[in-house]
PDB file of N, CA and C in Angstrom:
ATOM      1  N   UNK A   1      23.027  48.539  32.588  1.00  0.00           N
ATOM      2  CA  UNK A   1      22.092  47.442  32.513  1.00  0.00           C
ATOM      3  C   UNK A   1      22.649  46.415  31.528  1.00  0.00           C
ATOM      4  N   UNK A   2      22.660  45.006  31.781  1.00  0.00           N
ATOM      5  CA  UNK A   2      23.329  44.128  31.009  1.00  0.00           C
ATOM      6  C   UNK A   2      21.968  44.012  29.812  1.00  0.00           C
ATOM      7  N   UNK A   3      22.631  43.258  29.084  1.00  0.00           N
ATOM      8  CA  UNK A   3      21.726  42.555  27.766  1.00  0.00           C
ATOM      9  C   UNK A   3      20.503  42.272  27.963  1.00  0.00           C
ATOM     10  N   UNK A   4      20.689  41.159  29.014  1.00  0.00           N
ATOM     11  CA  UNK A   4      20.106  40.169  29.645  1.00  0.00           C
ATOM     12  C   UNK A   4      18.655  40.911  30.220  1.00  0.00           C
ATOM     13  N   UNK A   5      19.032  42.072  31.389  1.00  0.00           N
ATOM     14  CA  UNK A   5      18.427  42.755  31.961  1.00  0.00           C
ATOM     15  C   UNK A   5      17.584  43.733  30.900  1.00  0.00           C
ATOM     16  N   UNK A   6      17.911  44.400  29.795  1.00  0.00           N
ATOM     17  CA  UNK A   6      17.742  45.009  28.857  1.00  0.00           C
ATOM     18  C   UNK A   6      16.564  44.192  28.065  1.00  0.00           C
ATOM     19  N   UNK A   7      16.599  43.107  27.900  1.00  0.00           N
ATOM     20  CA  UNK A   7      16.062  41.861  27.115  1.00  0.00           C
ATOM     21  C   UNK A   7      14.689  41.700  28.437  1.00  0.00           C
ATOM     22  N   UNK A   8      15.022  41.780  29.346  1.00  0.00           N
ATOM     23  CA  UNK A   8      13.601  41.047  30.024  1.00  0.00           C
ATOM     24  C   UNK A   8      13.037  42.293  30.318  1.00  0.00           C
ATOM     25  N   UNK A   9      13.124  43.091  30.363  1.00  0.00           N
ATOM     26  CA  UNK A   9      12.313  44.572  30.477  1.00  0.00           C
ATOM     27  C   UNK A   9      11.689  44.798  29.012  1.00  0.00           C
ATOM     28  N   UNK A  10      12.071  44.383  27.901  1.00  0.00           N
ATOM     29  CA  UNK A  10      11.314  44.468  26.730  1.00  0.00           C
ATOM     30  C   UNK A  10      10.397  43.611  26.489  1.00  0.00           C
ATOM     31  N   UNK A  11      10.963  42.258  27.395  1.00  0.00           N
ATOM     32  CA  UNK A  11       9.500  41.559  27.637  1.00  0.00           C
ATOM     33  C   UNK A  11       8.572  41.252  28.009  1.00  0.00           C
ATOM     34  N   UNK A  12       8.902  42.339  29.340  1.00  0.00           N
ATOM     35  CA  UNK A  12       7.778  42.912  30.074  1.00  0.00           C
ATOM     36  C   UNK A  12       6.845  43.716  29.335  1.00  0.00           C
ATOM     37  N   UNK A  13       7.063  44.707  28.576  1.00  0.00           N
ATOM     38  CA  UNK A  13       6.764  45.647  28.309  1.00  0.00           C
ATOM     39  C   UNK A  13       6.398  45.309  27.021  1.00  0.00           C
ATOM     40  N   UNK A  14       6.651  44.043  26.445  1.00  0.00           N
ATOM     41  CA  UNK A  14       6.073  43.509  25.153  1.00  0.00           C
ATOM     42  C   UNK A  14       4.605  42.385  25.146  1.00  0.00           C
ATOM     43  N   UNK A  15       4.057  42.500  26.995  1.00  0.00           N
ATOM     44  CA  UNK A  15       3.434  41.773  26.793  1.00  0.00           C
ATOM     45  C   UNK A  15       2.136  42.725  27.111  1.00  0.00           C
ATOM     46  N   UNK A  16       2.717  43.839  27.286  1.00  0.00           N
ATOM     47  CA  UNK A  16       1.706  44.875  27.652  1.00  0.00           C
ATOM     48  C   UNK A  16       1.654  45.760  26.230  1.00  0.00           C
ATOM     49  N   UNK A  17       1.856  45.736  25.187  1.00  0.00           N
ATOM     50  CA  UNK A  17       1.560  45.982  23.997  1.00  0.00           C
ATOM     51  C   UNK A  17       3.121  45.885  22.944  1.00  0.00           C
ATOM     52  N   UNK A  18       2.550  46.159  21.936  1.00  0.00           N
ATOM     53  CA  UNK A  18       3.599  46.445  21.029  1.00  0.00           C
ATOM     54  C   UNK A  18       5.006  47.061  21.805  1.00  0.00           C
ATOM     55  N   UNK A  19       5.707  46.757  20.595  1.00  0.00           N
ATOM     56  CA  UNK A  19       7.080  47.548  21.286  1.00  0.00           C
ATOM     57  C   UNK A  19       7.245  48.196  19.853  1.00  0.00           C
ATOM     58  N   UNK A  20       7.872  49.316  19.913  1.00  0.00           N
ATOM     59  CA  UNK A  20       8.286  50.204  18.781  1.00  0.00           C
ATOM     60  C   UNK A  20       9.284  49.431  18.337  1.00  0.00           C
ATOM     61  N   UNK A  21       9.182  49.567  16.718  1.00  0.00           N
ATOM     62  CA  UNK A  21      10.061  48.450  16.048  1.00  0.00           C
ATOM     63  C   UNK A  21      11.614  49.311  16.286  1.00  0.00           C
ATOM     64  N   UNK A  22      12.400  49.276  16.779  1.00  0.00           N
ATOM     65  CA  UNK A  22      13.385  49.775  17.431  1.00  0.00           C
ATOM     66  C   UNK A  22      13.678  48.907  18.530  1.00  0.00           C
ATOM     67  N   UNK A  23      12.748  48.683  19.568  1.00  0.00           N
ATOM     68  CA  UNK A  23      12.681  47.918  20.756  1.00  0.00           C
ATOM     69  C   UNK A  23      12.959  46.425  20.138  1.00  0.00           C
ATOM     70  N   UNK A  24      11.712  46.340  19.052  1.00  0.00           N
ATOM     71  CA  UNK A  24      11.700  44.963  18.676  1.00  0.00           C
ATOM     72  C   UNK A  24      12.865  44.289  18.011  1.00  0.00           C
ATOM     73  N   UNK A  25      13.393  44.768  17.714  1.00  0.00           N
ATOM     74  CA  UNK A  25      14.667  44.649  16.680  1.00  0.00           C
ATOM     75  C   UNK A  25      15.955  44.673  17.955  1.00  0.00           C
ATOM     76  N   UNK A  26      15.878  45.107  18.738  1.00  0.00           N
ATOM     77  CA  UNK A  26      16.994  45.000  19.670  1.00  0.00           C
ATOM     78  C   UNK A  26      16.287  43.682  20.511  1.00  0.00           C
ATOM     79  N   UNK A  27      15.226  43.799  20.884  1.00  0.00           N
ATOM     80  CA  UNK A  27      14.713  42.235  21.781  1.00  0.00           C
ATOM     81  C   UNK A  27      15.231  41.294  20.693  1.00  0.00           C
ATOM     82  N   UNK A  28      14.901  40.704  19.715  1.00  0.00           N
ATOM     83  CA  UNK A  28      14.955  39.891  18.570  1.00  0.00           C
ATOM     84  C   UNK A  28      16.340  39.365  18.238  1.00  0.00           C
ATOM     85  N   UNK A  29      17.306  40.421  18.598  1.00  0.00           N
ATOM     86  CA  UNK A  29      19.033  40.352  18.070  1.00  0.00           C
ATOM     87  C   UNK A  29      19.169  39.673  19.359  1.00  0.00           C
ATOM     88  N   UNK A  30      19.035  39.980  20.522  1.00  0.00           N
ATOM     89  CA  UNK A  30      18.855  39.303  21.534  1.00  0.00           C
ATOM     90  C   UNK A  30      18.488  37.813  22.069  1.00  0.00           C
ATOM     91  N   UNK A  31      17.420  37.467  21.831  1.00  0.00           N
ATOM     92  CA  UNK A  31      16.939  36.707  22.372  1.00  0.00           C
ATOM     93  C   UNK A  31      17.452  35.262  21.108  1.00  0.00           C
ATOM     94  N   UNK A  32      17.612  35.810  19.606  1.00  0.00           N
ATOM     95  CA  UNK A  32      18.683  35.024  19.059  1.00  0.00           C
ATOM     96  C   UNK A  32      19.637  34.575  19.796  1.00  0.00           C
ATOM     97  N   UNK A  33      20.505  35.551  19.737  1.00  0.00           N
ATOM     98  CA  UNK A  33      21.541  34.833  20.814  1.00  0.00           C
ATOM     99  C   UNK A  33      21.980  34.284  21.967  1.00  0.00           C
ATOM    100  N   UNK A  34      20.538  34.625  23.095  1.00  0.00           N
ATOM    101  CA  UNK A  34      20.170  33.962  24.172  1.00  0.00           C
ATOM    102  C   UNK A  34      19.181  33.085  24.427  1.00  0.00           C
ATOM    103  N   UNK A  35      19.634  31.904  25.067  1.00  0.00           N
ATOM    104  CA  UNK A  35      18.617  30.641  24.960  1.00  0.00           C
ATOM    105  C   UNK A  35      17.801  31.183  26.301  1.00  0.00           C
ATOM    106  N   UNK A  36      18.814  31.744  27.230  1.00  0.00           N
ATOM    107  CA  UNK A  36      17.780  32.109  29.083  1.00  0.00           C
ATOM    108  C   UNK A  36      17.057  33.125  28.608  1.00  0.00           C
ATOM    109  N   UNK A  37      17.117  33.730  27.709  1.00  0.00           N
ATOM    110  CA  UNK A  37      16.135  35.097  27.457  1.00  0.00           C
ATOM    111  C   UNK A  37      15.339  34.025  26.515  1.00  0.00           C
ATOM    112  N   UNK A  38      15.288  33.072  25.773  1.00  0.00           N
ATOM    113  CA  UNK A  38      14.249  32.670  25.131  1.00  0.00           C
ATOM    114  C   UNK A  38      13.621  32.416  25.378  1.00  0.00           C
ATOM    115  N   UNK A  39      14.160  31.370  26.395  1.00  0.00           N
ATOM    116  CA  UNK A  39      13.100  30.250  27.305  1.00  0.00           C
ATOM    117  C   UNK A  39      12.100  31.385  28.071  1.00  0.00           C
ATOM    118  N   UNK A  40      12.866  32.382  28.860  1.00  0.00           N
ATOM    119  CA  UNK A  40      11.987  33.187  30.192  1.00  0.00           C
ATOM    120  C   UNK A  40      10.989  34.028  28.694  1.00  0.00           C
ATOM    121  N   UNK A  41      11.395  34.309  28.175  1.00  0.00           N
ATOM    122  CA  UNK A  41      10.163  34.513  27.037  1.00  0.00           C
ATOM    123  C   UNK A  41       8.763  33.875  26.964  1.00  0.00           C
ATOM    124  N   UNK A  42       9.698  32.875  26.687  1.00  0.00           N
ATOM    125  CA  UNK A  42       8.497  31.797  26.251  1.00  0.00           C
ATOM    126  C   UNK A  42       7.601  31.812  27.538  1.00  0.00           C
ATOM    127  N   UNK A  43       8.286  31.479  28.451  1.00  0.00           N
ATOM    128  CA  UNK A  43       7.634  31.090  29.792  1.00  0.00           C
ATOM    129  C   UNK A  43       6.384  32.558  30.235  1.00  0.00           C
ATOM    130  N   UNK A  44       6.892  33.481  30.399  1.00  0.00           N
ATOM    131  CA  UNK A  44       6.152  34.940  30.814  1.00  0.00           C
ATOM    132  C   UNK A  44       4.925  34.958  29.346  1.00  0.00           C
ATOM    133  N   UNK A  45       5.465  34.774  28.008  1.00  0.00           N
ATOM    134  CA  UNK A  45       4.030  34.993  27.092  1.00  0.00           C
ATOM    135  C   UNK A  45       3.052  33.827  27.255  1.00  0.00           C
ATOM    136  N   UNK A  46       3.845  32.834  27.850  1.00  0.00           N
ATOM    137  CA  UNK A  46       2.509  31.458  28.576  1.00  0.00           C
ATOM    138  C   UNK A  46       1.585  31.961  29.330  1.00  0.00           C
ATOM    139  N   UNK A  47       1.826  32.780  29.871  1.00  0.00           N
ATOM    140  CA  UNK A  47       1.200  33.180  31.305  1.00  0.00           C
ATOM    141  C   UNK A  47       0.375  34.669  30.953  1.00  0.00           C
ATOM    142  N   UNK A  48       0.331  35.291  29.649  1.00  0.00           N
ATOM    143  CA  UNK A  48       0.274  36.164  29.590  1.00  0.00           C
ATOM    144  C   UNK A  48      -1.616  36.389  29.729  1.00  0.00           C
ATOM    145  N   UNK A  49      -2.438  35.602  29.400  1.00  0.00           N
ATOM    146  CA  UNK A  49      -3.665  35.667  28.953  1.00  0.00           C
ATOM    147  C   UNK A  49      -4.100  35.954  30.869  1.00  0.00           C
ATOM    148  N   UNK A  50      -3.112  35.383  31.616  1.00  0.00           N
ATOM    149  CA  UNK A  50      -3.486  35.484  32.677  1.00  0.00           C
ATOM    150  C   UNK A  50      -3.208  36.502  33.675  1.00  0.00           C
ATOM    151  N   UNK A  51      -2.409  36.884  33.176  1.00  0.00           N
ATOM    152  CA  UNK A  51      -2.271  38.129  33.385  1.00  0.00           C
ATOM    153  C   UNK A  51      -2.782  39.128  32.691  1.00  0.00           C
ATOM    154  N   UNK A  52      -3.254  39.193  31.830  1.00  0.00           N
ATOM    155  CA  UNK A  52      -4.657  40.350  31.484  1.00  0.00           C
ATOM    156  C   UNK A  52      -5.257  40.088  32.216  1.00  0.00           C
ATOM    157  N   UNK A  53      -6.154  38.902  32.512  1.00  0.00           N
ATOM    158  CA  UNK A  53      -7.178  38.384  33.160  1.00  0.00           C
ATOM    159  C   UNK A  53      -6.781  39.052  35.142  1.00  0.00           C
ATOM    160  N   UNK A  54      -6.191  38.702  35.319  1.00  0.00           N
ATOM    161  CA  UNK A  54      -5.651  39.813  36.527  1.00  0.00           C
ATOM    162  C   UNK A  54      -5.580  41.329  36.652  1.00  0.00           C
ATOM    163  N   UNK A  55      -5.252  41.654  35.660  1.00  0.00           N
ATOM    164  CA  UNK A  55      -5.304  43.415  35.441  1.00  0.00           C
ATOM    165  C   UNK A  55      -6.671  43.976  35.231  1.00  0.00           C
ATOM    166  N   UNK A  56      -7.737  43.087  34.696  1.00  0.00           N
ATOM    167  CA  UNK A  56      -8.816  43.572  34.672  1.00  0.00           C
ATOM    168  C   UNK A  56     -10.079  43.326  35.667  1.00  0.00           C
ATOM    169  N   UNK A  57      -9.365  42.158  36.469  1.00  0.00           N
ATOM    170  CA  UNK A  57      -9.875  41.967  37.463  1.00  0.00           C
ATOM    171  C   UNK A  57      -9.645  43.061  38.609  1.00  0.00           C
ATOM    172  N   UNK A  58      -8.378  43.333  38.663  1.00  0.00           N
ATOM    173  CA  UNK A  58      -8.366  44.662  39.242  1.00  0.00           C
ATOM    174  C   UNK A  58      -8.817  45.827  39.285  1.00  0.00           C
ATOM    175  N   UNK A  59      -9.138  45.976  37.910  1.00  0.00           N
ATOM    176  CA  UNK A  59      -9.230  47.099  37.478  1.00  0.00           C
ATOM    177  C   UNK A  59     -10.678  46.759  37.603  1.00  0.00           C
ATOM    178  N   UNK A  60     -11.781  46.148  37.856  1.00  0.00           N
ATOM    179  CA  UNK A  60     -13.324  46.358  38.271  1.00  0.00           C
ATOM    180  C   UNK A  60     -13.256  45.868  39.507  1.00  0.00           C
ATOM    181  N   UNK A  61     -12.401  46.271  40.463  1.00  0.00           N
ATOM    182  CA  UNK A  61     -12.252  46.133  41.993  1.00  0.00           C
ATOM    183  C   UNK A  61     -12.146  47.440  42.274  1.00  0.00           C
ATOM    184  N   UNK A  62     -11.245  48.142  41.514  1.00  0.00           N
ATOM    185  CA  UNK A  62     -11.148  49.580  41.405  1.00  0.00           C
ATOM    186  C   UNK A  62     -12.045  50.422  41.712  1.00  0.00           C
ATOM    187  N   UNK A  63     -12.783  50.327  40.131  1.00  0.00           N
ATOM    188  CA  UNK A  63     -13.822  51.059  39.924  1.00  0.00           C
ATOM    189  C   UNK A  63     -15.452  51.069  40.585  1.00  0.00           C
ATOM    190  N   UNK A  64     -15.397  49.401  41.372  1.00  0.00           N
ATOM    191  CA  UNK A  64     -16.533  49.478  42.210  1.00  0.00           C
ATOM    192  C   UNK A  64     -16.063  49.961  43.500  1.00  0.00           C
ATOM    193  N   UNK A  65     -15.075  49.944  44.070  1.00  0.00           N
ATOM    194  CA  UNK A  65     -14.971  50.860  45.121  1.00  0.00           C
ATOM    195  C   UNK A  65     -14.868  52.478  45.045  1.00  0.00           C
ATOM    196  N   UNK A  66     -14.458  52.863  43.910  1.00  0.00           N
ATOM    197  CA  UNK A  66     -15.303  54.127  43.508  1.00  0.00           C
ATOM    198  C   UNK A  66     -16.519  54.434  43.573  1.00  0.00           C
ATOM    199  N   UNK A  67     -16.977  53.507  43.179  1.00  0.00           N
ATOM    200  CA  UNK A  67     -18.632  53.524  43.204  1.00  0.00           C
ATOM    201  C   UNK A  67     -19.506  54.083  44.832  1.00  0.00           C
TER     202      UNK A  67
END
């Protein structure tokens, strides 16, 4: 897995909670030195409120068809 690839999977996974400071510290050395990992950063935590807002919308689509 390149850097790059390495770098956007932590920012996936950083917008869905914390990352163990291990993770964070390797995203961080990263995204220093990459402007395309900054920017797609920036861009995916823009979007992020809306994407909760989607997951929980799902998630009581779910649970009323349980119902």
């Amino acid at each position: 897995m390149s850097g790059c690839e390495r770098a956007l999977d932590l920012i996936g996974l950083r917008l869905d909670g914390p990352l163990s400071p291990e993770e964070q510290r390797e995203l961080d050395a990263h995204l220093e030195q990459c402007p395309a990992c900054r920017a797609a950063a920036r861009e995916l935590e823009a979007f992020q409120p809306e994407i909760r807002r989607g997951r929980r919308l799902r998630q009581r689509r779910a649970v009323r068809r349980a119902l």
